[in-house]
PDB file of N, CA and C in Angstrom:
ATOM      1  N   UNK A   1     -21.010   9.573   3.220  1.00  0.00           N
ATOM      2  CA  UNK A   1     -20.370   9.455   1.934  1.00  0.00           C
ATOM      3  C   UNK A   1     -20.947  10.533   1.022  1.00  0.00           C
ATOM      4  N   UNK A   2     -20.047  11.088   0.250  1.00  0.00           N
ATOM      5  CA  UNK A   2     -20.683  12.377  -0.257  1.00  0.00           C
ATOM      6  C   UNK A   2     -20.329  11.756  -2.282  1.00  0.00           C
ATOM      7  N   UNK A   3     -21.744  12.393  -2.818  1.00  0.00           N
ATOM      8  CA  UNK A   3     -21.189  11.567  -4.027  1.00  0.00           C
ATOM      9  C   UNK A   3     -20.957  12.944  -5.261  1.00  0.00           C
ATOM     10  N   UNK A   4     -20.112  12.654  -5.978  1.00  0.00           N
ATOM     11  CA  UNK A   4     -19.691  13.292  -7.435  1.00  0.00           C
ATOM     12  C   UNK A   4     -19.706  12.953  -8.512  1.00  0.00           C
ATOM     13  N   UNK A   5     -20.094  13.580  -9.793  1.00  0.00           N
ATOM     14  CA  UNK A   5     -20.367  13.188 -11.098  1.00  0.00           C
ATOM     15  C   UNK A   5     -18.632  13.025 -11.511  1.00  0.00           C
ATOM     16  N   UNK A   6     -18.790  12.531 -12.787  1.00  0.00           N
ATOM     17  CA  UNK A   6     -17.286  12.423 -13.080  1.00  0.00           C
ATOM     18  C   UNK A   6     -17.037  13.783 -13.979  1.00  0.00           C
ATOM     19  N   UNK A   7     -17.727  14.646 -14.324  1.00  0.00           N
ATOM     20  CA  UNK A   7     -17.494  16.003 -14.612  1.00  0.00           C
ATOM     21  C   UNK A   7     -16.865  16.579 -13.661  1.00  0.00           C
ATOM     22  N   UNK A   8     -18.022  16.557 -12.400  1.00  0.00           N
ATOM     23  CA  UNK A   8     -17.462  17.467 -11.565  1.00  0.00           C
ATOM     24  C   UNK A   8     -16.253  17.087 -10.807  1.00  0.00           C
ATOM     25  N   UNK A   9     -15.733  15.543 -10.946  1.00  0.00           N
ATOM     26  CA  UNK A   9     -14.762  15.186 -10.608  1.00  0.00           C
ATOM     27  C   UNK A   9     -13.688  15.540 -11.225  1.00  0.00           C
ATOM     28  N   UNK A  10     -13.842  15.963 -12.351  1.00  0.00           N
ATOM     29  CA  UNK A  10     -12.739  16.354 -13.793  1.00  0.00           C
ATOM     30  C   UNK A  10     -12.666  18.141 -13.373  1.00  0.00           C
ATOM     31  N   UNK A  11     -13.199  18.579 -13.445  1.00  0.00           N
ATOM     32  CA  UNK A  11     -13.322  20.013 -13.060  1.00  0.00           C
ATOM     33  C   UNK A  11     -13.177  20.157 -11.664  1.00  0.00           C
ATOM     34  N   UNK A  12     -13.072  19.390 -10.723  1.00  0.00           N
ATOM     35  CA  UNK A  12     -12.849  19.531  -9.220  1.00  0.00           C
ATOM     36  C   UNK A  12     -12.020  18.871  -8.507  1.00  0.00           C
ATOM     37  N   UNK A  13     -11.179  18.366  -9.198  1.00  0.00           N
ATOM     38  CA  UNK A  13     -10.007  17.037  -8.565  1.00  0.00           C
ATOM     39  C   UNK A  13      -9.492  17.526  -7.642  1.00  0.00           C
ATOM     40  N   UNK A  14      -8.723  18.686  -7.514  1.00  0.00           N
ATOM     41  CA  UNK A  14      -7.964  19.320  -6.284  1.00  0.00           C
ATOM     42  C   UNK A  14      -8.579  19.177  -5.159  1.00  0.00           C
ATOM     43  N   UNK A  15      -9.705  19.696  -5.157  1.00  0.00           N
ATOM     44  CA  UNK A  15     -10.886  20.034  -3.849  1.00  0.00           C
ATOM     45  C   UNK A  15     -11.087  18.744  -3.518  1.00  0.00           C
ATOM     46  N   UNK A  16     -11.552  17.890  -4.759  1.00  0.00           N
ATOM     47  CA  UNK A  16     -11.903  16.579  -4.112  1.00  0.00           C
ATOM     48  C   UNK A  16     -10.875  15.815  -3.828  1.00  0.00           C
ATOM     49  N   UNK A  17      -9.700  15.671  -4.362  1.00  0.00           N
ATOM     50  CA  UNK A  17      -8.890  14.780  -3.505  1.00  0.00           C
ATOM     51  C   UNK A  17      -8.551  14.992  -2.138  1.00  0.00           C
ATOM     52  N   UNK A  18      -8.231  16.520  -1.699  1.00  0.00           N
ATOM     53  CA  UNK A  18      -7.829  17.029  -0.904  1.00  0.00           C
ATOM     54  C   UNK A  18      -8.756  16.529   0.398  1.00  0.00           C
ATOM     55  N   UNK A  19     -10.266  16.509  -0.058  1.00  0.00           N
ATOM     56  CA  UNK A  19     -11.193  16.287   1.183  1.00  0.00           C
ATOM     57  C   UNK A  19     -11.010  14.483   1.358  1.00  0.00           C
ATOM     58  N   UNK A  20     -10.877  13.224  -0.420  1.00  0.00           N
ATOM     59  CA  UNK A  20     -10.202  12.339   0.194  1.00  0.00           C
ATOM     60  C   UNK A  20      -9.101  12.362   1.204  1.00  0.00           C
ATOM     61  N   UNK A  21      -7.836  12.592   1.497  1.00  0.00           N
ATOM     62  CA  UNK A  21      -7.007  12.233   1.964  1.00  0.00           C
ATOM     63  C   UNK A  21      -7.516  12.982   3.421  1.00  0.00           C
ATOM     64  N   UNK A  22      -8.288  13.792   3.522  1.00  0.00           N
ATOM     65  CA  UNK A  22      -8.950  14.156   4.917  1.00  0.00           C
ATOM     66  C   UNK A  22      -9.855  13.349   5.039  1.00  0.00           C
ATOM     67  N   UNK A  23      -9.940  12.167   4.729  1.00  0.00           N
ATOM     68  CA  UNK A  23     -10.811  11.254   5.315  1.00  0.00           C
ATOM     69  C   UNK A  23     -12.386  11.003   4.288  1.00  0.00           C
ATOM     70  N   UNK A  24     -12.691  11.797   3.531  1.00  0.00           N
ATOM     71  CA  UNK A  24     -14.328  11.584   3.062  1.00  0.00           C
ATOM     72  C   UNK A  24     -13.721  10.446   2.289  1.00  0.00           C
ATOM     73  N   UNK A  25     -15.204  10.031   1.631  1.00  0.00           N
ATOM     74  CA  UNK A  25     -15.277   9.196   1.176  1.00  0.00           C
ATOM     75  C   UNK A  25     -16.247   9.545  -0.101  1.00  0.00           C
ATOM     76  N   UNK A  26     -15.930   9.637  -1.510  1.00  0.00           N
ATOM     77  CA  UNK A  26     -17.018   9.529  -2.657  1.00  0.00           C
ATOM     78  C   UNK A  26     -17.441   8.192  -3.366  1.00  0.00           C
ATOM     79  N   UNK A  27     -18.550   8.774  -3.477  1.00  0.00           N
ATOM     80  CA  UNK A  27     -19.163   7.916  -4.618  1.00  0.00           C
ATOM     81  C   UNK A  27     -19.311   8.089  -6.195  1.00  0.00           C
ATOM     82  N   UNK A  28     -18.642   8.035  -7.114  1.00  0.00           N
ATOM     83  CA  UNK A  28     -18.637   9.169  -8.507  1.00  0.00           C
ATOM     84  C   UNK A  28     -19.831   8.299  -9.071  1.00  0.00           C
ATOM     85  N   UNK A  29     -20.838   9.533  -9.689  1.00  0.00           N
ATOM     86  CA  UNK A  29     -21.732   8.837 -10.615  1.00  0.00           C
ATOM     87  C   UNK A  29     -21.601   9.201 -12.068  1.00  0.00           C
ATOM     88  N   UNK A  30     -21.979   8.345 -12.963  1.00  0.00           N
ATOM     89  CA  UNK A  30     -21.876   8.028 -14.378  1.00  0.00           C
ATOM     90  C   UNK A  30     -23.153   8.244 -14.971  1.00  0.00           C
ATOM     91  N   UNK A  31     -23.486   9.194 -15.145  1.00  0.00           N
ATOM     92  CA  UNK A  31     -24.615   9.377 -15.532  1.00  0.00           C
ATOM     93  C   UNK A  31     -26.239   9.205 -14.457  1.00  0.00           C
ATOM     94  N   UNK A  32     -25.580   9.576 -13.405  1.00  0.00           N
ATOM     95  CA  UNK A  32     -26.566   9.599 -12.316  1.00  0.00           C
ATOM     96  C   UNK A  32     -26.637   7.589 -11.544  1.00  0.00           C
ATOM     97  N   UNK A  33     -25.564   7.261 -12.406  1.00  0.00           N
ATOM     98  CA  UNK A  33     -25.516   5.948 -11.772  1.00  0.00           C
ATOM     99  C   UNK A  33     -24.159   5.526 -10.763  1.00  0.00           C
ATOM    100  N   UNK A  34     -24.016   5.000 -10.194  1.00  0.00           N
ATOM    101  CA  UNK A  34     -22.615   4.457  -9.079  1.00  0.00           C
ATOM    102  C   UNK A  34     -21.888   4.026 -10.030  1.00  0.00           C
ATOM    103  N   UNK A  35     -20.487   4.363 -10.438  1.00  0.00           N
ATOM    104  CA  UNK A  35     -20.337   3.578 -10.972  1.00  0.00           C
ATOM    105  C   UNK A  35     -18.031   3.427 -10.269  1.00  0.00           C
ATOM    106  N   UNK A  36     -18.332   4.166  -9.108  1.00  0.00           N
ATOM    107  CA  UNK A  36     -17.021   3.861  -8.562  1.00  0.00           C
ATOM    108  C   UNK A  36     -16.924   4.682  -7.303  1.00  0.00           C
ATOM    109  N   UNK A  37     -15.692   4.473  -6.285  1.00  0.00           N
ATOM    110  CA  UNK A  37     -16.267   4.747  -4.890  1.00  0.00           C
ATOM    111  C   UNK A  37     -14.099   5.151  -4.926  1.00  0.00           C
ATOM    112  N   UNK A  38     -14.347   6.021  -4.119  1.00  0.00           N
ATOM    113  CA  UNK A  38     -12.881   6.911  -3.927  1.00  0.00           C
ATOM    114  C   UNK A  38     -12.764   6.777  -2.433  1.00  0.00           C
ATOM    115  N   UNK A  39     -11.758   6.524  -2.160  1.00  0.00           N
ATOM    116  CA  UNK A  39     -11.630   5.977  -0.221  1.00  0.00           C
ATOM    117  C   UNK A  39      -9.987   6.708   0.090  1.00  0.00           C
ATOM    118  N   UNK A  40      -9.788   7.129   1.314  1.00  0.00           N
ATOM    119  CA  UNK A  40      -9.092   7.687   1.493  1.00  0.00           C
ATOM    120  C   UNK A  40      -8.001   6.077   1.204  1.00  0.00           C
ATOM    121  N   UNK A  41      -6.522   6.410   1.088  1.00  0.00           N
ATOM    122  CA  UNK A  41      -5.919   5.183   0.918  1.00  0.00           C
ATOM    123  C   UNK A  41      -5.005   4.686   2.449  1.00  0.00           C
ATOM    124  N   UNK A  42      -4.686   3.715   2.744  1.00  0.00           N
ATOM    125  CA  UNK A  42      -4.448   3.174   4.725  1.00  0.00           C
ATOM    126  C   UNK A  42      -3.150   3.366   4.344  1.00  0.00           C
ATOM    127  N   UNK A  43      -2.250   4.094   5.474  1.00  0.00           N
ATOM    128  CA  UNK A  43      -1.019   3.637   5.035  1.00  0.00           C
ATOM    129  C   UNK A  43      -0.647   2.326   5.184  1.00  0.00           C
ATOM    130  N   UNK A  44       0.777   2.218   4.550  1.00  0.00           N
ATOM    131  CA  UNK A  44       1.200   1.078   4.414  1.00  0.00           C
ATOM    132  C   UNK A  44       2.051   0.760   5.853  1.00  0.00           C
ATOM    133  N   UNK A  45       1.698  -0.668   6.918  1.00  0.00           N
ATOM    134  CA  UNK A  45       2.550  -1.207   7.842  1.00  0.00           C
ATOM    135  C   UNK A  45       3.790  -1.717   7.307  1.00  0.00           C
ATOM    136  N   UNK A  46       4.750  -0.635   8.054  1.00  0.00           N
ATOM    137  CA  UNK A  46       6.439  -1.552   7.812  1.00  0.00           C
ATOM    138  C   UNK A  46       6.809  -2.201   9.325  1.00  0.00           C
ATOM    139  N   UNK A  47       6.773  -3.411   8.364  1.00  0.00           N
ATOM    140  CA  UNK A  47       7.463  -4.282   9.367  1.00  0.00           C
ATOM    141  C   UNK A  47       8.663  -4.263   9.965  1.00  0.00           C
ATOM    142  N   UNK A  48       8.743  -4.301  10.997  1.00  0.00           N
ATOM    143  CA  UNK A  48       9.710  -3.907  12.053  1.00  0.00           C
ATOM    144  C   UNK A  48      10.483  -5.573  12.468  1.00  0.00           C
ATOM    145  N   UNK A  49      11.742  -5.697  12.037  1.00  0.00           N
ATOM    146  CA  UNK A  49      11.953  -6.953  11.789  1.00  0.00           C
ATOM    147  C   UNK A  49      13.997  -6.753  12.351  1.00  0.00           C
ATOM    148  N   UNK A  50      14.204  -6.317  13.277  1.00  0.00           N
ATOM    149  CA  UNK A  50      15.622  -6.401  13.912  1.00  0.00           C
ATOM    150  C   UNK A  50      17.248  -6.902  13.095  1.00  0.00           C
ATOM    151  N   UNK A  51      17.046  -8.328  13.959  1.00  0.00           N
ATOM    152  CA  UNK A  51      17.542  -9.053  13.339  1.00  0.00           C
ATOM    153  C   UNK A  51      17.221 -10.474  12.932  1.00  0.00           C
ATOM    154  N   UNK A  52      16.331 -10.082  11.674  1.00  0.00           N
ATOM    155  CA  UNK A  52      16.123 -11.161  10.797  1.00  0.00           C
ATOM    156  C   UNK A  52      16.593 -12.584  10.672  1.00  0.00           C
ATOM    157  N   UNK A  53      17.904 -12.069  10.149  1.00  0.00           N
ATOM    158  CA  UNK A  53      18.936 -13.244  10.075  1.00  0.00           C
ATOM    159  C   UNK A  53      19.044 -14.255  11.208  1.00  0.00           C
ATOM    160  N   UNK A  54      19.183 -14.008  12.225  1.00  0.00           N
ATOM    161  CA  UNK A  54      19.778 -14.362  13.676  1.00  0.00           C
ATOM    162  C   UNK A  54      18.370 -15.018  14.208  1.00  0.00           C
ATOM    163  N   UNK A  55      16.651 -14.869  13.648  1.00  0.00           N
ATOM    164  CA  UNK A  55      15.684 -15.539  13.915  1.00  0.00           C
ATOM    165  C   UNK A  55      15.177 -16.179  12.979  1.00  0.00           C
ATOM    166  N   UNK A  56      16.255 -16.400  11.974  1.00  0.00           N
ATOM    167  CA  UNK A  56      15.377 -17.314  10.626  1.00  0.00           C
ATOM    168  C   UNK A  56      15.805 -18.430  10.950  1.00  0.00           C
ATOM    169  N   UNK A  57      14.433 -19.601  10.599  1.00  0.00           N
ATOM    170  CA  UNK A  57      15.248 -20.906  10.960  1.00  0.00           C
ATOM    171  C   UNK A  57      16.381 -21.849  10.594  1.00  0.00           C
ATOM    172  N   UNK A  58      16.703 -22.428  10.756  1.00  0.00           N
ATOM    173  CA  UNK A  58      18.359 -23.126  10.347  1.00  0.00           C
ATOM    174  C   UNK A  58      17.905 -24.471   9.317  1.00  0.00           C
ATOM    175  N   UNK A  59      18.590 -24.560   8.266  1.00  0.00           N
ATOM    176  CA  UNK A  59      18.365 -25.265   7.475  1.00  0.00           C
ATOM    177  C   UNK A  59      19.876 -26.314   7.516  1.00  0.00           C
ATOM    178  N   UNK A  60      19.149 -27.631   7.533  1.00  0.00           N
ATOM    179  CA  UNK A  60      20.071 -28.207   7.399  1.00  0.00           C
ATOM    180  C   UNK A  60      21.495 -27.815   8.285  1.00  0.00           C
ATOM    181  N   UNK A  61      21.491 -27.631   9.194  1.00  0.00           N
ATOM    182  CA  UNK A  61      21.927 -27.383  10.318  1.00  0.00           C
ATOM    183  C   UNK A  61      23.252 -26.029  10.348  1.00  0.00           C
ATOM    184  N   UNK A  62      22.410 -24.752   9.331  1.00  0.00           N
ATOM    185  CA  UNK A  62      23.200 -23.867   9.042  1.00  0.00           C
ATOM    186  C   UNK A  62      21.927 -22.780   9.570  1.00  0.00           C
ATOM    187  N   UNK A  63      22.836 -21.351   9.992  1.00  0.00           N
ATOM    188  CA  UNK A  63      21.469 -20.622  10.757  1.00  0.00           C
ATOM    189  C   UNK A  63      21.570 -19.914   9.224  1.00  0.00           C
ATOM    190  N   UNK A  64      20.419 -18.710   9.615  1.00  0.00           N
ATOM    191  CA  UNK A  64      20.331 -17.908   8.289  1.00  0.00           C
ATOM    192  C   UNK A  64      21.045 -17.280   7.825  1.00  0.00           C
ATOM    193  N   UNK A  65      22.129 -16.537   8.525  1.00  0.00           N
ATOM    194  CA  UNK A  65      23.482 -15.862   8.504  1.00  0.00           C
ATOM    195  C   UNK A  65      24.337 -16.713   7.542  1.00  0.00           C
ATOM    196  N   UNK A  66      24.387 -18.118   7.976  1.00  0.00           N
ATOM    197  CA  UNK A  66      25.778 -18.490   7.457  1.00  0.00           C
ATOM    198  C   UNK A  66      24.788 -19.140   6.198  1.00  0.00           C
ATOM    199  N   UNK A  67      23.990 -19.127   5.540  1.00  0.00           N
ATOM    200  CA  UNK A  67      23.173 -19.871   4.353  1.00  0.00           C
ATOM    201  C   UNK A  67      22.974 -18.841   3.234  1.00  0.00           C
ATOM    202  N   UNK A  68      22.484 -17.662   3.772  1.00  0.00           N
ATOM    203  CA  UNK A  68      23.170 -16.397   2.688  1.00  0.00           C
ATOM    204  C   UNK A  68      24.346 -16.220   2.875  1.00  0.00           C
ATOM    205  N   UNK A  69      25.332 -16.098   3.440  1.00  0.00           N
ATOM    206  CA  UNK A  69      27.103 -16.357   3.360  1.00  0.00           C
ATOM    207  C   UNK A  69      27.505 -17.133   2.203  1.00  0.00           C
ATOM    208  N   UNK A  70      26.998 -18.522   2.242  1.00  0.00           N
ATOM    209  CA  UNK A  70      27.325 -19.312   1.558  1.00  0.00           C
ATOM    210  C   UNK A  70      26.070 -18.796   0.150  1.00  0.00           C
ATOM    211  N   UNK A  71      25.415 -18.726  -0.283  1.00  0.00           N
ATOM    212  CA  UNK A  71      24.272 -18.499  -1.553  1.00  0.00           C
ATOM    213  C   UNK A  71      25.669 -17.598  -1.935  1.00  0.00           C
ATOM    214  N   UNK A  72      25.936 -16.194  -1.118  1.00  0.00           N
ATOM    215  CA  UNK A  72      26.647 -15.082  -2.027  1.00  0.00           C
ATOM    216  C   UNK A  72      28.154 -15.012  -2.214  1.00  0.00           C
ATOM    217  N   UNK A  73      28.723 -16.332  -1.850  1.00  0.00           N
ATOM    218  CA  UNK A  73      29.845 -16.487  -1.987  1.00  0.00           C
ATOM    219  C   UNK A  73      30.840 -16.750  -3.411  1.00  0.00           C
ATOM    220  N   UNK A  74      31.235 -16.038  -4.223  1.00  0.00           N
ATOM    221  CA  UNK A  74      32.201 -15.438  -4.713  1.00  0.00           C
ATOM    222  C   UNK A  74      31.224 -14.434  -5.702  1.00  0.00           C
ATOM    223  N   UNK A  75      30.309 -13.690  -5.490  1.00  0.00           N
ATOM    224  CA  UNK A  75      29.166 -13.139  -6.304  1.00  0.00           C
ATOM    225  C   UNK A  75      29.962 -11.776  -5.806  1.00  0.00           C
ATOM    226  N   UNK A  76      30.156 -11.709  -4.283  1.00  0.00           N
ATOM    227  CA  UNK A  76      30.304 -10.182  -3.436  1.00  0.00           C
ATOM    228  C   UNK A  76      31.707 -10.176  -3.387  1.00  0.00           C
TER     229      UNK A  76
END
């Protein structure tokens, strides 16, 4: 973990973000103290989800298809 003042964070943002998103990791200090930590950010998992509708469970003896059918009926 490599650490930075918040000056040099203000005067060096480019450089330093750039080496975040390559993975480092800072520590910014506040007057020679910790006072916040910069992490590269995870992407986000998209859920991979087909057909939804056709595996949602059935309510009241309607599947998921025909229960939004009926919710959006005279709306669409």
């Amino acid at each position: 973990m490599k650490t930075i003042s918040v000056r040099e964070m203000k005067a060096h943002w480019a450089t330093a973000e750039r080496q975040v998103r390559d993975g480092d990791t800072f520590e910014v200090l506040n007057r020679g103290r910790p006072t916040a930590l910069i992490v590269p950010a995870r992407p986000r998992r998209v859920l991979q989800w087909d057909d939804h509708l056709a595996s949602a469970l059935s309510v009241n003896g309607k599947t998921g298809e025909e229960t939004v059918k009926t919710d959006r009926e005279g709306r669409w």
